[in-house]
PDB file of N, CA and C in Angstrom:
ATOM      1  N   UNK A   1     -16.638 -34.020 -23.974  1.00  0.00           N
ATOM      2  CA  UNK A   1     -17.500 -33.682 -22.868  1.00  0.00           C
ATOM      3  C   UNK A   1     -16.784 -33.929 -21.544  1.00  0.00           C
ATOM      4  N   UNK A   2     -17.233 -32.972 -20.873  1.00  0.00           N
ATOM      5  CA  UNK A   2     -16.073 -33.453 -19.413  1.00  0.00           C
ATOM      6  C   UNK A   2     -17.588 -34.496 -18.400  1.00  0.00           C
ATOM      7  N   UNK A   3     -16.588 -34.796 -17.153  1.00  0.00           N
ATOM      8  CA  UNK A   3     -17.759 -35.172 -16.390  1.00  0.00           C
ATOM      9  C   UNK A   3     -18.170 -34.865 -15.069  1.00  0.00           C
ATOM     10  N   UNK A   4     -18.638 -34.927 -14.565  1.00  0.00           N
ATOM     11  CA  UNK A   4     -19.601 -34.191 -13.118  1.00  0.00           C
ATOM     12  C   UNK A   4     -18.196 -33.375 -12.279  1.00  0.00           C
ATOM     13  N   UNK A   5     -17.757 -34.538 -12.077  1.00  0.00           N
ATOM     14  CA  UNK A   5     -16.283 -34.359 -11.560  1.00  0.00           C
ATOM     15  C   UNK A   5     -15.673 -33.045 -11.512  1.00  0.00           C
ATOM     16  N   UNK A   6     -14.926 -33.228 -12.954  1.00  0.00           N
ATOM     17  CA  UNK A   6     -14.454 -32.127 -13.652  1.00  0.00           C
ATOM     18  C   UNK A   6     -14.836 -30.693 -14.203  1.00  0.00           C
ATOM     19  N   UNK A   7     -16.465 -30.499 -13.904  1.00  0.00           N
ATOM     20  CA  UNK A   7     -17.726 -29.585 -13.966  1.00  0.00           C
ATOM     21  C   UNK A   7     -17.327 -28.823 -12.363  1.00  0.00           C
ATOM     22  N   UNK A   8     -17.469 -29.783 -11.992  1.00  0.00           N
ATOM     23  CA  UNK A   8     -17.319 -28.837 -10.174  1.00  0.00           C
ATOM     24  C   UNK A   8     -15.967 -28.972  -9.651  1.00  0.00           C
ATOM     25  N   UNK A   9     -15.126 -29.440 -10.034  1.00  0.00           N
ATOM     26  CA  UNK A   9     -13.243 -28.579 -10.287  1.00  0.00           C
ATOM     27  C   UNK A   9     -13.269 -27.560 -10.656  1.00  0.00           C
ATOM     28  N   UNK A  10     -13.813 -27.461 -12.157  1.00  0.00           N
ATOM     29  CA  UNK A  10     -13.214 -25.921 -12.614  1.00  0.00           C
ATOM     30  C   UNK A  10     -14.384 -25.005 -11.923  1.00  0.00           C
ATOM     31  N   UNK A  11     -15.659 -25.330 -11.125  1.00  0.00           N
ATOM     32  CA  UNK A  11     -16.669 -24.434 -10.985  1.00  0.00           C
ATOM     33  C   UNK A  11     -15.677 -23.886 -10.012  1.00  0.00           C
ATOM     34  N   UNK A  12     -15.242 -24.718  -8.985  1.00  0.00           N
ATOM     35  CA  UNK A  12     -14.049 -24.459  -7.699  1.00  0.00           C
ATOM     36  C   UNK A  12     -12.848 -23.600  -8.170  1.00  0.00           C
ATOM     37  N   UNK A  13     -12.310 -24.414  -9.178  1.00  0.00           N
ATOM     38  CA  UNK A  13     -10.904 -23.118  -9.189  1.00  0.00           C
ATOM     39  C   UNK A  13     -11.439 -21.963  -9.546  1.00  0.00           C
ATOM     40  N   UNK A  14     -12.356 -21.240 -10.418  1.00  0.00           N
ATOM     41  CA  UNK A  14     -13.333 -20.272 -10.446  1.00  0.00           C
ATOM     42  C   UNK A  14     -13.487 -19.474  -9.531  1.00  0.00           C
ATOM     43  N   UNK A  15     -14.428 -20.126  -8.507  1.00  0.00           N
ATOM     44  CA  UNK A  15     -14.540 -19.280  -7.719  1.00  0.00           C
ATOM     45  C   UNK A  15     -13.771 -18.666  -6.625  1.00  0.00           C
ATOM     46  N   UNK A  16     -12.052 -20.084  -6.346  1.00  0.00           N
ATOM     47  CA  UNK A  16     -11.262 -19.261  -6.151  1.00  0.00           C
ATOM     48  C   UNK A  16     -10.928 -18.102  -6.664  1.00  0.00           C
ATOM     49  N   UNK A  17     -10.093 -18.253  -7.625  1.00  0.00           N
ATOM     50  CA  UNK A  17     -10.217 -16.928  -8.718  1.00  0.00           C
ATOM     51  C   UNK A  17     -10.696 -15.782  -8.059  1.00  0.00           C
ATOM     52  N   UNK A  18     -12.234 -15.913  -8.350  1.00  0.00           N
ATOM     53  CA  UNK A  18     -13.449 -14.877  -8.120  1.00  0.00           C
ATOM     54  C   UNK A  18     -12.623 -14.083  -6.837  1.00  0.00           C
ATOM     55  N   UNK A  19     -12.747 -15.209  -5.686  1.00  0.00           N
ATOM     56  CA  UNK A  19     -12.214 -14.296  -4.312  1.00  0.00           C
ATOM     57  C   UNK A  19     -11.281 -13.775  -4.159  1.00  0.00           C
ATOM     58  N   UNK A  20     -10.054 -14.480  -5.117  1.00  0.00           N
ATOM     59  CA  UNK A  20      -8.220 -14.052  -4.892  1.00  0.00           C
ATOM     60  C   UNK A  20      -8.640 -12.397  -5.056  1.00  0.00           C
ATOM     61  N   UNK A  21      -9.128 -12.189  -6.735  1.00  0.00           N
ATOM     62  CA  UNK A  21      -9.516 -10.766  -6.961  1.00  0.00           C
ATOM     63  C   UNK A  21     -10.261 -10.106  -5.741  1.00  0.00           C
ATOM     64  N   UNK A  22     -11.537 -10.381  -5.493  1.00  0.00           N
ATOM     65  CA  UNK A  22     -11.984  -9.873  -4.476  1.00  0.00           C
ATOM     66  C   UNK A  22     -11.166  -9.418  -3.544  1.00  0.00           C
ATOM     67  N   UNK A  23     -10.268 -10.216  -2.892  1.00  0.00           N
ATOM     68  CA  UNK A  23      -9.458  -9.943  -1.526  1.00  0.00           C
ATOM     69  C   UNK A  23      -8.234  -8.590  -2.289  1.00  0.00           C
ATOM     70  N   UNK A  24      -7.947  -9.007  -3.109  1.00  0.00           N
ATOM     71  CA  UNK A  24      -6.922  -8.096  -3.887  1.00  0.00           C
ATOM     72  C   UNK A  24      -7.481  -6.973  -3.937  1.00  0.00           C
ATOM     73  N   UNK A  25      -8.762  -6.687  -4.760  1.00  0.00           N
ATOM     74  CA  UNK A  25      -9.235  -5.664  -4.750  1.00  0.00           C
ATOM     75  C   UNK A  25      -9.690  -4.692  -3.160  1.00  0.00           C
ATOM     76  N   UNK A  26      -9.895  -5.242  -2.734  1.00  0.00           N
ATOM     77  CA  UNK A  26      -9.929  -5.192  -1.339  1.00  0.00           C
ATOM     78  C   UNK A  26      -8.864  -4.061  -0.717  1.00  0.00           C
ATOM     79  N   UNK A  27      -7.703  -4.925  -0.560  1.00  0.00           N
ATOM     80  CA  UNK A  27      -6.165  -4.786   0.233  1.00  0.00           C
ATOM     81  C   UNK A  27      -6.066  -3.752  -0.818  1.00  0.00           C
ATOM     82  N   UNK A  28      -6.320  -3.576  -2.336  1.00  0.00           N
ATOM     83  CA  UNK A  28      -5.477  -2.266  -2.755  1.00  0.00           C
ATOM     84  C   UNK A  28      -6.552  -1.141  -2.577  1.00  0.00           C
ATOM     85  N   UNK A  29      -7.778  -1.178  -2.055  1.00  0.00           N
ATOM     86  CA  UNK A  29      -8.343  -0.497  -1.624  1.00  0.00           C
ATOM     87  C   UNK A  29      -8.388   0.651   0.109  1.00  0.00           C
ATOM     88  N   UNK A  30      -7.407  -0.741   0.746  1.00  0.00           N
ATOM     89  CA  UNK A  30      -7.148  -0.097   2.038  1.00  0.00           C
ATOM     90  C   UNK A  30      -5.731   0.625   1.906  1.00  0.00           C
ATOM     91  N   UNK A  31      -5.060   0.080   0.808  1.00  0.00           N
ATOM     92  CA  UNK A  31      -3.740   0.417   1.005  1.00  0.00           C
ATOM     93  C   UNK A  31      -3.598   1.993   0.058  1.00  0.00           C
ATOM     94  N   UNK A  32      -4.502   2.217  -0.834  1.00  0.00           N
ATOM     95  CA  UNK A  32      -4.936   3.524  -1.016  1.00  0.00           C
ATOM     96  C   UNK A  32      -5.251   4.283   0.035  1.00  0.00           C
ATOM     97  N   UNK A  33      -6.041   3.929   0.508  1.00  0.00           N
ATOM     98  CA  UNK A  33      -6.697   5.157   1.887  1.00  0.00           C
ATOM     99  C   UNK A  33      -5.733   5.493   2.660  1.00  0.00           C
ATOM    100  N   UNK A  34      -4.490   4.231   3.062  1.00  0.00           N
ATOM    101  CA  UNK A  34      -3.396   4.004   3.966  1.00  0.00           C
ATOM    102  C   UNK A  34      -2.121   5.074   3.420  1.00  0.00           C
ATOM    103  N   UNK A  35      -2.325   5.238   2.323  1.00  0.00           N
ATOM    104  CA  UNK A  35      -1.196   6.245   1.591  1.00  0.00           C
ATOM    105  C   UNK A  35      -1.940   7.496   1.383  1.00  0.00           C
ATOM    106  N   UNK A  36      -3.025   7.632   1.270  1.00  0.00           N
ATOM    107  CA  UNK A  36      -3.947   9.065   1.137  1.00  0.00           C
ATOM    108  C   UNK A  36      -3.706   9.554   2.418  1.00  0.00           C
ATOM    109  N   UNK A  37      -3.651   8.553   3.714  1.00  0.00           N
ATOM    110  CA  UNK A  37      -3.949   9.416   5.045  1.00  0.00           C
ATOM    111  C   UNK A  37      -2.063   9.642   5.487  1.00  0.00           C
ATOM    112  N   UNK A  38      -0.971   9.147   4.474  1.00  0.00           N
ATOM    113  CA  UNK A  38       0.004   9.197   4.840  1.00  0.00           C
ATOM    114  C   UNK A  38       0.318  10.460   4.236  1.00  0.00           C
ATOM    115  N   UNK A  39      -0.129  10.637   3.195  1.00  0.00           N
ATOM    116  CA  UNK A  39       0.046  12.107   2.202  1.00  0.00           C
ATOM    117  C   UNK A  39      -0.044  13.146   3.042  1.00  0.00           C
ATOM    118  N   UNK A  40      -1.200  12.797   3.164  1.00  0.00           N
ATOM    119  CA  UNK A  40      -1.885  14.200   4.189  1.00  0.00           C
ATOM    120  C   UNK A  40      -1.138  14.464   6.090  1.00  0.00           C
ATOM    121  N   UNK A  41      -0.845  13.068   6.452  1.00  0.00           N
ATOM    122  CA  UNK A  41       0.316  13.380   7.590  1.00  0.00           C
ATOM    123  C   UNK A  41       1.192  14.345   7.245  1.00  0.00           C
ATOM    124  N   UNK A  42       1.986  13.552   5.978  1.00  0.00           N
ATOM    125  CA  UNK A  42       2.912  14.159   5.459  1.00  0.00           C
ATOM    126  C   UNK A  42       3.006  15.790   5.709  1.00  0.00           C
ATOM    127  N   UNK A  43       1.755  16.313   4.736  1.00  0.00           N
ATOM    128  CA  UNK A  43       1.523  17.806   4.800  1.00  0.00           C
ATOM    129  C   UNK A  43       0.910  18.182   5.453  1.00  0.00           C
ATOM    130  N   UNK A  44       0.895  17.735   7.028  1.00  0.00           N
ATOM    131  CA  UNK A  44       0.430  18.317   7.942  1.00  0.00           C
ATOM    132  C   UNK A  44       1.663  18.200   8.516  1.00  0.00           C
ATOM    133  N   UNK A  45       2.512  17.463   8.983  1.00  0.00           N
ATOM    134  CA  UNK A  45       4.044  17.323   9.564  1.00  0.00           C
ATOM    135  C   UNK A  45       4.447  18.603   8.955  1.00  0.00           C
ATOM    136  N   UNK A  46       4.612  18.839   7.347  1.00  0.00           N
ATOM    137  CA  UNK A  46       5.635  20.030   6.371  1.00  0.00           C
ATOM    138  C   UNK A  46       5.087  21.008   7.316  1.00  0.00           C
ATOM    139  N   UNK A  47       4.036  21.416   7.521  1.00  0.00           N
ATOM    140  CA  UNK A  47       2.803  22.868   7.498  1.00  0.00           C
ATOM    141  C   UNK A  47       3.311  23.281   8.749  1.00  0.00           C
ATOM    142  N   UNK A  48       3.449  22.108   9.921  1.00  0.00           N
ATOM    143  CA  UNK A  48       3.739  22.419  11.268  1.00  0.00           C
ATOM    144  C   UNK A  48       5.146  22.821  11.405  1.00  0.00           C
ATOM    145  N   UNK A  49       5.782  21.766  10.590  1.00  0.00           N
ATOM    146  CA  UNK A  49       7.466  22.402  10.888  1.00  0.00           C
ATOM    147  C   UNK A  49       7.778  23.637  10.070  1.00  0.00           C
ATOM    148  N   UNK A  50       7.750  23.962   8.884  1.00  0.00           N
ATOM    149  CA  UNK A  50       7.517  25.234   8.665  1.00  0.00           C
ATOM    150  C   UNK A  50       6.408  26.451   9.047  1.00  0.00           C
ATOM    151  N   UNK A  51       5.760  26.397  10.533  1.00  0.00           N
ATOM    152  CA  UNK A  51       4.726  27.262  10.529  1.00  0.00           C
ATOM    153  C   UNK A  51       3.550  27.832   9.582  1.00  0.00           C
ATOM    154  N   UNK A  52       3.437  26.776   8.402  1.00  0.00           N
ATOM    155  CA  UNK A  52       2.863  27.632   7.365  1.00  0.00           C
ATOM    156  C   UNK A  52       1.709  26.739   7.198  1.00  0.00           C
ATOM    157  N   UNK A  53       0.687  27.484   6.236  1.00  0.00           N
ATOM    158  CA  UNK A  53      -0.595  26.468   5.959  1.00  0.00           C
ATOM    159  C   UNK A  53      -0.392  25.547   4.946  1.00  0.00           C
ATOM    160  N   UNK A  54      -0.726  24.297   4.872  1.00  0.00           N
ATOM    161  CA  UNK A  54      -0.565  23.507   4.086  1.00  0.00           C
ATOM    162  C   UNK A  54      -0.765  23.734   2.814  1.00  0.00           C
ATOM    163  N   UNK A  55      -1.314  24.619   2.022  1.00  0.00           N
ATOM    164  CA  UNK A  55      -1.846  25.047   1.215  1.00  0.00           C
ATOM    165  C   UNK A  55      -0.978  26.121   0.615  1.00  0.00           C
ATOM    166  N   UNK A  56      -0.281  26.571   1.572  1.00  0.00           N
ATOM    167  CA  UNK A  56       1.547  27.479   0.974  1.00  0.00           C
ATOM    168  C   UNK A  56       2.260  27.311   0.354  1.00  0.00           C
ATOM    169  N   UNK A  57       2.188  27.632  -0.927  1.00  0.00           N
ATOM    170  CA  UNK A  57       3.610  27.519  -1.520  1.00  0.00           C
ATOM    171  C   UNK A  57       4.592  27.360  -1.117  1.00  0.00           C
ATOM    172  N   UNK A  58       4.989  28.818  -0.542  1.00  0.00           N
ATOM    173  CA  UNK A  58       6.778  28.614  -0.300  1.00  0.00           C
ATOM    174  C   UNK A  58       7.519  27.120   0.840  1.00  0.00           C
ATOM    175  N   UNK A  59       6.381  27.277   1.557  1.00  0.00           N
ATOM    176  CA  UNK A  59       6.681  26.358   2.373  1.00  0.00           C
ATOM    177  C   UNK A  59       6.906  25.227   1.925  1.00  0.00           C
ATOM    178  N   UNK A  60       6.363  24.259   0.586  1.00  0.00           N
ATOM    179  CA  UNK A  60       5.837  23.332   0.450  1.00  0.00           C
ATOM    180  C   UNK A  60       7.430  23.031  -0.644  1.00  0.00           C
ATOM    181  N   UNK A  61       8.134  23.975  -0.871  1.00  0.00           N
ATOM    182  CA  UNK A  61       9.089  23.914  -2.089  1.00  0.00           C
ATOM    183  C   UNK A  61      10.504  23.245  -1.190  1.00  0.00           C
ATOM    184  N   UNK A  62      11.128  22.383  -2.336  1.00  0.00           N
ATOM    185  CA  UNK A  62      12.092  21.599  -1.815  1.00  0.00           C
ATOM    186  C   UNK A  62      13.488  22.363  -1.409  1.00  0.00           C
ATOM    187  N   UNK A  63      13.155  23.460  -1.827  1.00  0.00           N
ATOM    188  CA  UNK A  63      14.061  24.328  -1.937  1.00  0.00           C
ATOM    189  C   UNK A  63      14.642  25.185  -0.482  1.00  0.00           C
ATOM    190  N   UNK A  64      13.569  24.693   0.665  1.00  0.00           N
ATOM    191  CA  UNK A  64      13.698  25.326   1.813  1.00  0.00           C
ATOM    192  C   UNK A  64      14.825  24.422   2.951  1.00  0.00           C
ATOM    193  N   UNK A  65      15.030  23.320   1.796  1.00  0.00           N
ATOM    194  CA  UNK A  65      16.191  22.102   2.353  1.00  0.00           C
ATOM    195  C   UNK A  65      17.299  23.196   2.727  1.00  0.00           C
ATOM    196  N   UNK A  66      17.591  24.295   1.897  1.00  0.00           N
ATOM    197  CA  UNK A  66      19.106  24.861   1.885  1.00  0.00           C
ATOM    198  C   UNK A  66      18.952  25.871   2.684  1.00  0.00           C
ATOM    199  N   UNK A  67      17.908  26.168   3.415  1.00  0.00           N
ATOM    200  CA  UNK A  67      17.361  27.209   4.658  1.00  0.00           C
ATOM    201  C   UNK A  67      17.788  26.231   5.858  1.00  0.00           C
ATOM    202  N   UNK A  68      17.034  26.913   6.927  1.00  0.00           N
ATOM    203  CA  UNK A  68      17.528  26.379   8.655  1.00  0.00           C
ATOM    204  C   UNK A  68      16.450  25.320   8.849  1.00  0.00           C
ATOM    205  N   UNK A  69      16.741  24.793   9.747  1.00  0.00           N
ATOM    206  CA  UNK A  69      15.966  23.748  10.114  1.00  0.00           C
ATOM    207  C   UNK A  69      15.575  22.431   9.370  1.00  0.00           C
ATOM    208  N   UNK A  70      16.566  22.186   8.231  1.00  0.00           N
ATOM    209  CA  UNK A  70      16.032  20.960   7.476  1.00  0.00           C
ATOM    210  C   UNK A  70      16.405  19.644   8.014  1.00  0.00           C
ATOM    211  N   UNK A  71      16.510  19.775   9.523  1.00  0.00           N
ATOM    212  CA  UNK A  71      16.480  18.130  10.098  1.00  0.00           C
ATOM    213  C   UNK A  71      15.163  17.757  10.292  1.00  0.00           C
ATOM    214  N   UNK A  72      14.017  18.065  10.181  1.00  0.00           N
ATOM    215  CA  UNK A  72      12.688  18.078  10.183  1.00  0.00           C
ATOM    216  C   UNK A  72      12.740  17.640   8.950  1.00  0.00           C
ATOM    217  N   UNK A  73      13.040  18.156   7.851  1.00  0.00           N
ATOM    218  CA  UNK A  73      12.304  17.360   6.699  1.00  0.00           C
ATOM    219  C   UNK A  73      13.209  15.839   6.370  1.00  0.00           C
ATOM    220  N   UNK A  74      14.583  16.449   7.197  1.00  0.00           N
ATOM    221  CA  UNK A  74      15.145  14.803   6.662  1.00  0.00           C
ATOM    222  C   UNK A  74      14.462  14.082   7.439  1.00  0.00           C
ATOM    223  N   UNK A  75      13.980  13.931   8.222  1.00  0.00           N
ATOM    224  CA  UNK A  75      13.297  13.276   9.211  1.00  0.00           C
ATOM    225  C   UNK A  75      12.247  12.712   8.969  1.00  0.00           C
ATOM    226  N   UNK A  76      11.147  13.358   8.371  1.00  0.00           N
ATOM    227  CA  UNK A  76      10.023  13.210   7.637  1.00  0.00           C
ATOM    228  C   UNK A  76      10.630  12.472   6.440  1.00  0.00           C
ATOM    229  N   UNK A  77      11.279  12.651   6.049  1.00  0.00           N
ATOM    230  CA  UNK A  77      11.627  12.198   4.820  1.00  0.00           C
ATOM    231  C   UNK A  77      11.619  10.829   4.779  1.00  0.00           C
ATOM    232  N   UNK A  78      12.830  10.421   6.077  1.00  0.00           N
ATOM    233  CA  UNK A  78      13.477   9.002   6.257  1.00  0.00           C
ATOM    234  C   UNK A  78      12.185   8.500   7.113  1.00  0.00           C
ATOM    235  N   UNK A  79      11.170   9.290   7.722  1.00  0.00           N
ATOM    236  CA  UNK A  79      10.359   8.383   8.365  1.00  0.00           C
ATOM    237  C   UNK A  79       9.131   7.892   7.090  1.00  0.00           C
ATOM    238  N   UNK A  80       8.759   8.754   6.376  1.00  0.00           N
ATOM    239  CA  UNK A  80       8.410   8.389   4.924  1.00  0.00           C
ATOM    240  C   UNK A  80       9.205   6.861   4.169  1.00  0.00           C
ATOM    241  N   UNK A  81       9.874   6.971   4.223  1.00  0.00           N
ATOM    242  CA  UNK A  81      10.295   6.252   3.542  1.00  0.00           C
ATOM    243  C   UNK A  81      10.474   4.916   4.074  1.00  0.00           C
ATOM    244  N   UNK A  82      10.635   4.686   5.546  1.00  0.00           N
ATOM    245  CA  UNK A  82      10.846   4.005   6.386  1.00  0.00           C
ATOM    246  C   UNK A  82       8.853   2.716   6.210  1.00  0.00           C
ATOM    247  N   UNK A  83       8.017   3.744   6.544  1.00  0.00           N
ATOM    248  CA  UNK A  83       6.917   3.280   6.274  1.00  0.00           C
ATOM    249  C   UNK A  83       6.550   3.079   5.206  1.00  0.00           C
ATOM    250  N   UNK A  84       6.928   3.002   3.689  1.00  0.00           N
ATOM    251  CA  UNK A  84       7.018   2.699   2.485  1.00  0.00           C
ATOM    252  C   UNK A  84       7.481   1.431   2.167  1.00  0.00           C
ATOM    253  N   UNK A  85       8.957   1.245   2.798  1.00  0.00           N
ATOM    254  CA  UNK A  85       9.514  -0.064   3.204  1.00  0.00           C
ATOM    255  C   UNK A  85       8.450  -1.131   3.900  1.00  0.00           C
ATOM    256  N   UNK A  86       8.214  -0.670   4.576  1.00  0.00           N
ATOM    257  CA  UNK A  86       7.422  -1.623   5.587  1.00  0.00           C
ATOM    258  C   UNK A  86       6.081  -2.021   4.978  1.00  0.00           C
ATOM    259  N   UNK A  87       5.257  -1.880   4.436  1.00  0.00           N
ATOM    260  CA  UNK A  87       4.126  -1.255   4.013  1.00  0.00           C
ATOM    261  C   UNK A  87       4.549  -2.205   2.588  1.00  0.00           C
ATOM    262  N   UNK A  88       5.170  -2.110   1.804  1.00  0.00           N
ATOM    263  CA  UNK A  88       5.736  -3.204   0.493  1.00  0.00           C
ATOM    264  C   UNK A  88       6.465  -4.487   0.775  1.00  0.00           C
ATOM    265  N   UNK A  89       7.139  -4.079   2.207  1.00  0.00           N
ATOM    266  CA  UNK A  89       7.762  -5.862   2.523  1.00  0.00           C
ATOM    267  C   UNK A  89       5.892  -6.429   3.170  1.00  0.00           C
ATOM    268  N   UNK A  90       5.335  -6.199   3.504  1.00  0.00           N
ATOM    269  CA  UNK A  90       4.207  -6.736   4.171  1.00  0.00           C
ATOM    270  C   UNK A  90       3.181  -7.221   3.437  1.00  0.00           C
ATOM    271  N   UNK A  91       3.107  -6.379   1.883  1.00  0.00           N
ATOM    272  CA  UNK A  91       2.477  -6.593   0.669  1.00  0.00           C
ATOM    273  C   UNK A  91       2.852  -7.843   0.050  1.00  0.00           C
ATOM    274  N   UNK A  92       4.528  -7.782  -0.150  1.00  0.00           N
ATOM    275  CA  UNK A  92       5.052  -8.465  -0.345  1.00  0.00           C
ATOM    276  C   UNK A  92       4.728  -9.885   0.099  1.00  0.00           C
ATOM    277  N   UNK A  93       5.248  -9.995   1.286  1.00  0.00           N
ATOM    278  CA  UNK A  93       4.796 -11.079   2.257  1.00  0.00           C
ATOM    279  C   UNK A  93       3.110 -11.674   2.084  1.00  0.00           C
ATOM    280  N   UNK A  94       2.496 -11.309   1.785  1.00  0.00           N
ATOM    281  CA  UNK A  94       1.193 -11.184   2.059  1.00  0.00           C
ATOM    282  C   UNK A  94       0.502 -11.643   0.911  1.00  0.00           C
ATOM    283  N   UNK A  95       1.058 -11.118  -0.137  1.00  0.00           N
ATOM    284  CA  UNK A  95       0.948 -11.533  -1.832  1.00  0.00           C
ATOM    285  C   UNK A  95       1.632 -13.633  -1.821  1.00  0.00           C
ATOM    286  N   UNK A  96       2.919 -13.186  -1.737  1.00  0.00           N
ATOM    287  CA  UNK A  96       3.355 -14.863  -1.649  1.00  0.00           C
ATOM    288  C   UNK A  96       2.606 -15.918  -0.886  1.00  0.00           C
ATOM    289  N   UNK A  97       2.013 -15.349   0.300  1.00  0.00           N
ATOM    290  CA  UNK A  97       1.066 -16.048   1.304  1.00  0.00           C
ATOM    291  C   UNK A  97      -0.173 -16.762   0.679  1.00  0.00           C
ATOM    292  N   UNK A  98      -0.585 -15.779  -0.139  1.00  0.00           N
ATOM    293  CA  UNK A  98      -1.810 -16.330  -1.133  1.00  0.00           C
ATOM    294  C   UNK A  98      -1.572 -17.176  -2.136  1.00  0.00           C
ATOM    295  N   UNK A  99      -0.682 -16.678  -2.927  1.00  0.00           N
ATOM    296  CA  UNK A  99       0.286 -17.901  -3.580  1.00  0.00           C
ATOM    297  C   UNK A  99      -0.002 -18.989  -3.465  1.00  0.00           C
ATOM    298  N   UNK A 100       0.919 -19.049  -2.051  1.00  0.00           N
ATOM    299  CA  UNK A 100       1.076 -20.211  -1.689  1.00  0.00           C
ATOM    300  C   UNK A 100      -0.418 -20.796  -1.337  1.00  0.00           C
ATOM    301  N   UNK A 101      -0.985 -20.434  -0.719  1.00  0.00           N
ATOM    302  CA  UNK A 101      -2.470 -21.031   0.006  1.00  0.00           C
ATOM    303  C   UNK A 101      -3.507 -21.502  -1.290  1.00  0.00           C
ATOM    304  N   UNK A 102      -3.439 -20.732  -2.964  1.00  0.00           N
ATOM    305  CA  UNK A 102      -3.961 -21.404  -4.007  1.00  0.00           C
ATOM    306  C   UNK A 102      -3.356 -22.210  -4.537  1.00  0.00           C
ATOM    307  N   UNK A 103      -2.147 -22.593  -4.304  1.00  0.00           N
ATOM    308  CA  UNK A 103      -1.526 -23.630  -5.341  1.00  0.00           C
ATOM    309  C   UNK A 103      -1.565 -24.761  -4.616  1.00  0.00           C
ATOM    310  N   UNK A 104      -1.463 -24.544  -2.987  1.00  0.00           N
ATOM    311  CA  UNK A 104      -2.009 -25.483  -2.046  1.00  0.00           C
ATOM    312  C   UNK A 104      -3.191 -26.057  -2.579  1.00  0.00           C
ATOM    313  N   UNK A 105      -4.461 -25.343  -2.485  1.00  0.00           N
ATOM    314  CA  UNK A 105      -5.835 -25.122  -2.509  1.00  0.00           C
ATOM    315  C   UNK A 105      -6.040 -26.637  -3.992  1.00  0.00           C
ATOM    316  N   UNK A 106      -5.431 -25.547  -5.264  1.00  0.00           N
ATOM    317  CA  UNK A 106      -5.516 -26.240  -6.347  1.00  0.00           C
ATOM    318  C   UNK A 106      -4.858 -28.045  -6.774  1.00  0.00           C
ATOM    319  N   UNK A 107      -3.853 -27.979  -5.435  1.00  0.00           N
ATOM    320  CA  UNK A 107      -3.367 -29.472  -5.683  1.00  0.00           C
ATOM    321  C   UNK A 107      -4.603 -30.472  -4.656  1.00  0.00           C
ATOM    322  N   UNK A 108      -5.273 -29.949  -4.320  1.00  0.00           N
ATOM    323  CA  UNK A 108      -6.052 -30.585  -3.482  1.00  0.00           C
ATOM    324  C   UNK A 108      -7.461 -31.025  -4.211  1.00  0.00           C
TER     325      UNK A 108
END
């Protein structure tokens, strides 16, 4: 049998728990929307630099790299990618932060 004590420890690490998820679920909830609205930059940037509707094939094919004007897509490309970086070091960062703040939490 445990005792009072030890009843409202584990009720506590619990409901940490409960929130870590919560907050997690959370952050991968914004960070979806944050890449949905980057998608769609994305193919609104392609649509504009090729004059075409987003919804265009030809335009949309990787294949227009070996046509004129593909400093626009390297561009897009590296700025893509640039915010991908950033966006996973911050996750990154952000993930260890919690980490740290429950194992804190739990020695206490």
């Amino acid at each position: 049998m445990c005792d009072t004590t030890a009843r409202v420890a584990r009720v506590r690490a619990r409901t940490r728990q409960l929130r870590r998820r919560a907050r997690e679920k959370r952050a991968i909830g914004a960070l979806s929307a944050l890449c949905t609205a980057f998608a769609a930059a994305l193919a609104g940037t392609i649509s504009a630099l090729t004059q075409a509707s987003p919804a265009a094939g030809p335009g949309m094919y990787g294949s227009m790299l070996l046509y004129q004007d593909a400093g626009g897509y390297v561009l897009v490309g590296v700025a893509s990618f640039t915010a991908a970086v950033v966006i996973t070091a911050l996750c990154m960062k952000y993930r260890n932060r919690e980490k740290k703040r429950d194992t804190e939490e739990e020695e206490k």
